[in-house]
Protein backbone atom coordinates (compact mmCIF):
# COMPACT_ATOMS: atom_id res chain seq x y z
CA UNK A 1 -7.60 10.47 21.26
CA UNK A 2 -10.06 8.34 19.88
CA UNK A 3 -9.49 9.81 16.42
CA UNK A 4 -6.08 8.97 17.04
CA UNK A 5 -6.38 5.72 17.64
CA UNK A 6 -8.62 4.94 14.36
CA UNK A 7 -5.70 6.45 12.57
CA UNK A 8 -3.12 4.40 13.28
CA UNK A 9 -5.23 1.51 13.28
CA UNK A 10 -6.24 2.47 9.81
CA UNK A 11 -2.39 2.51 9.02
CA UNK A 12 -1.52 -0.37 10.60
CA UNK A 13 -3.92 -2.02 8.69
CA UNK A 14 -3.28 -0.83 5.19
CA UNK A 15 0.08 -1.19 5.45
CA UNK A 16 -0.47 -4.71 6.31
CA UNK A 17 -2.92 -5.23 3.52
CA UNK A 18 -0.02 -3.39 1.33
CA UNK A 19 2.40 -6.12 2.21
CA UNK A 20 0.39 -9.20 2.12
CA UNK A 21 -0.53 -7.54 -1.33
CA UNK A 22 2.73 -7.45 -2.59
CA UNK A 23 3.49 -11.03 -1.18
CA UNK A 24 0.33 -12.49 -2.90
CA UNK A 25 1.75 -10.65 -6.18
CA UNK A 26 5.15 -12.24 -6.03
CA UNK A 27 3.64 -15.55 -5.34
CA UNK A 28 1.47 -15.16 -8.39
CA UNK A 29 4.39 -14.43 -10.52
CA UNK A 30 6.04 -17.21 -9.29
CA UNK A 31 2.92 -19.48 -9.84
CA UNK A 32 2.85 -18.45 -13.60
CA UNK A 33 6.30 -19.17 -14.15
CA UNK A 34 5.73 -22.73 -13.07
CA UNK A 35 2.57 -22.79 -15.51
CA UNK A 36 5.27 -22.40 -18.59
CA UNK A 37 7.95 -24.54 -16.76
CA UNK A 38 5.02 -27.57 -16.77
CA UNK A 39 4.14 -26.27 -20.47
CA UNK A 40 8.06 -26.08 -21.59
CA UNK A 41 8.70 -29.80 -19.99
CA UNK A 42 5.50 -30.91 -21.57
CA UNK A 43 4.22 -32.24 -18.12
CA UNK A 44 0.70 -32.13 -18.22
CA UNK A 45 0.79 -32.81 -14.78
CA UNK A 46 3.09 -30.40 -13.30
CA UNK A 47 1.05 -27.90 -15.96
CA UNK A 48 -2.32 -28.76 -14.20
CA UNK A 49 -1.15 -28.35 -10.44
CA UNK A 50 0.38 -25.07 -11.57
CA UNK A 51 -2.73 -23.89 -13.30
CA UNK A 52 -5.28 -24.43 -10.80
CA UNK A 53 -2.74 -23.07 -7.84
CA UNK A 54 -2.92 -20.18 -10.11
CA UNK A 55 -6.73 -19.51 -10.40
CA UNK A 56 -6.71 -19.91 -6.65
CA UNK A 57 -4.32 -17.25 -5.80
CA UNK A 58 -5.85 -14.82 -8.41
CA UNK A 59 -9.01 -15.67 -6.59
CA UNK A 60 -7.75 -14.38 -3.77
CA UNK A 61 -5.63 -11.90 -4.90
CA UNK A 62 -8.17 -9.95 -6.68
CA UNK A 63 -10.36 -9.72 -3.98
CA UNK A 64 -7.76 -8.43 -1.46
CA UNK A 65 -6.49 -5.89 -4.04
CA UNK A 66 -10.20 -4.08 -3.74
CA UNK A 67 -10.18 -4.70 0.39
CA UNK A 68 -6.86 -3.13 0.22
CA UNK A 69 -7.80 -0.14 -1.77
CA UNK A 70 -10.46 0.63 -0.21
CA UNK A 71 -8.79 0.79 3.06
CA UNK A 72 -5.97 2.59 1.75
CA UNK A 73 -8.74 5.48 0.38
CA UNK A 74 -10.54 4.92 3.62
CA UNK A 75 -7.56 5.60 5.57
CA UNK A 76 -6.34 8.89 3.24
CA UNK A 77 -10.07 10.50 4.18
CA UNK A 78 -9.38 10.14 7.80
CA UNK A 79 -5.63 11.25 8.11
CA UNK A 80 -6.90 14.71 5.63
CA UNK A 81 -10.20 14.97 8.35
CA UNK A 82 -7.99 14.75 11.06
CA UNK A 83 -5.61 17.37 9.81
CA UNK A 84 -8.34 19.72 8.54
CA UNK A 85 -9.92 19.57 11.92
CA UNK A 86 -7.00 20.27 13.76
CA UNK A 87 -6.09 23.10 11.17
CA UNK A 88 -9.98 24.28 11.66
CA UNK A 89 -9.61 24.36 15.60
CA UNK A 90 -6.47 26.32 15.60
CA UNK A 91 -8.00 28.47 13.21
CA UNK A 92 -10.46 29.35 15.23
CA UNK A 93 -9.12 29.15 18.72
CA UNK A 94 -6.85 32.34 17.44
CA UNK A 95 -7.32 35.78 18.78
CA UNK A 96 -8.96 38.05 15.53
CA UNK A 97 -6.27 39.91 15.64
CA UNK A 98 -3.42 37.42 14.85
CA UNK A 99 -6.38 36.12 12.40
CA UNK A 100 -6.38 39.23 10.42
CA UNK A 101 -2.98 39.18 9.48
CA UNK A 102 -3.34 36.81 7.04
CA UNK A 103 -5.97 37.04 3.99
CA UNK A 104 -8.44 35.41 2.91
CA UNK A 105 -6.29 33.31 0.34
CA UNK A 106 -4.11 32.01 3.27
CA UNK A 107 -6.58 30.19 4.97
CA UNK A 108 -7.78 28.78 1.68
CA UNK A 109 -4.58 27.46 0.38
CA UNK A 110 -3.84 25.85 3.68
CA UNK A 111 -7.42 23.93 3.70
CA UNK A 112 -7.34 23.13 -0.11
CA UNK A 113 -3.96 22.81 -1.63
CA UNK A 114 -1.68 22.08 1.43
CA UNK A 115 -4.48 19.33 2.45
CA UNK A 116 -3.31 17.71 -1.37
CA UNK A 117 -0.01 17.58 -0.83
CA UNK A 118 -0.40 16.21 2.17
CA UNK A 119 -2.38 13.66 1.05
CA UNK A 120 -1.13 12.76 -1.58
CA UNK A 121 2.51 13.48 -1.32
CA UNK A 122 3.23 12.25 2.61
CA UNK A 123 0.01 10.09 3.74
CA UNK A 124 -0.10 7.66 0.39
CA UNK A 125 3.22 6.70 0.37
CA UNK A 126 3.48 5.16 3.88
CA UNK A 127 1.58 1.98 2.85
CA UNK A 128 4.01 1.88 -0.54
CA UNK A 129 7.30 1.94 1.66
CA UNK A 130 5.34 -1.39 3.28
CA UNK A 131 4.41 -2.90 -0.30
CA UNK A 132 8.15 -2.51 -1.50
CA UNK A 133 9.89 -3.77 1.71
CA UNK A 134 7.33 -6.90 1.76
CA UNK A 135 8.01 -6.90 -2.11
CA UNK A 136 11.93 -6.90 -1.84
CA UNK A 137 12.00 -9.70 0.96
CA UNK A 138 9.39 -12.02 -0.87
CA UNK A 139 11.18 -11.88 -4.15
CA UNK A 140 14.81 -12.77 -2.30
CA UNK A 141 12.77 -16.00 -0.81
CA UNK A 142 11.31 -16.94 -3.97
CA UNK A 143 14.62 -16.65 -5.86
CA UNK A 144 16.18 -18.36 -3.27
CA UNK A 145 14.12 -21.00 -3.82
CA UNK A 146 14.27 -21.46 -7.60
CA UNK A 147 18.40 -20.89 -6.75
CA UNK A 148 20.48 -19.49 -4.43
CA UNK A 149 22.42 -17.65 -6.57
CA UNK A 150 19.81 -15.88 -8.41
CA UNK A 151 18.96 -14.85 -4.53
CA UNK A 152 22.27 -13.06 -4.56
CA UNK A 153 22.53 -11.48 -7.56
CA UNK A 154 18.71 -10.26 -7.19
CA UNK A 155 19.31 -8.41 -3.74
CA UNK A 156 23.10 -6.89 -5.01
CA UNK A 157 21.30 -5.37 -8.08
């Protein structure tokens, strides 16, 4: 249970990193449009405000972009342990007989490639479905805010 509960904690919180990382990405896009809007007007003021709001964020952003990787990677080597040791316990909790009727090459696969694909191909793609949901929702606010109709036309296409 306790394994359990690390688990989900560990997805909770990489999926959370996930999203505040793709937030902190739109935001910086945003923040480097308004560097050439203040360049474009020839506002040395507006370009200034923009700029340093801009190192700021990136000095944050960066940061959080390594904390969220390695918690993603941390979180990947404790959903395959999990698995493998509940693969490994059924394994052996098995009468020999129902054991033998299998090879060798069936156990192997299951423990080596089937741990892959289930690594790579189920348990990395949970925080993703986070980082494009928080990435879809922040966009539609920030277009809403440069205009309401780019809002619109952003979600419909």
């Amino acid at each position: 249970m306790m394994r359990t509960k690390k688990f989900f904690g560990l997805l909770l919180l990489t999926c959370l990193l996930s999203l505040l990382l793709s937030v902190f990405l739109t935001f910086l896009t945003y923040i480097y449009s308004r560097v050439l809007a203040g360049i474009e007007q020839g506002s040395m003021e507006l370009f200034l405000h923009a700029l340093l709001v801009s190192v700021v964020v990136s000095c944050l952003y960066y940061p959080l972009r390594i904390l969220t990787y390695v918690v993603h990677f941390t979180f990947l080597a404790n959903g395959t342990a999990n698995l493998r040791n509940k693969i490994m316990k059924n394994i052996l909790s098995r009468p020999l007989q129902l054991l033998r009727n299998h090879d060798d090459a069936y156990y192997l696969n299951l423990l080596g490639a089937d741990m892959d694909i289930y690594r790579n191909n189920w348990l990395a793609n949970i925080p993703y479905i986070a980082s494009g949901v928080g990435s879809i929702l922040f966009a539609a606010f920030m277009l809403s805010r440069v205009h309401p109709w780019l809002c619109g036309v952003g979600i419909i296409c």
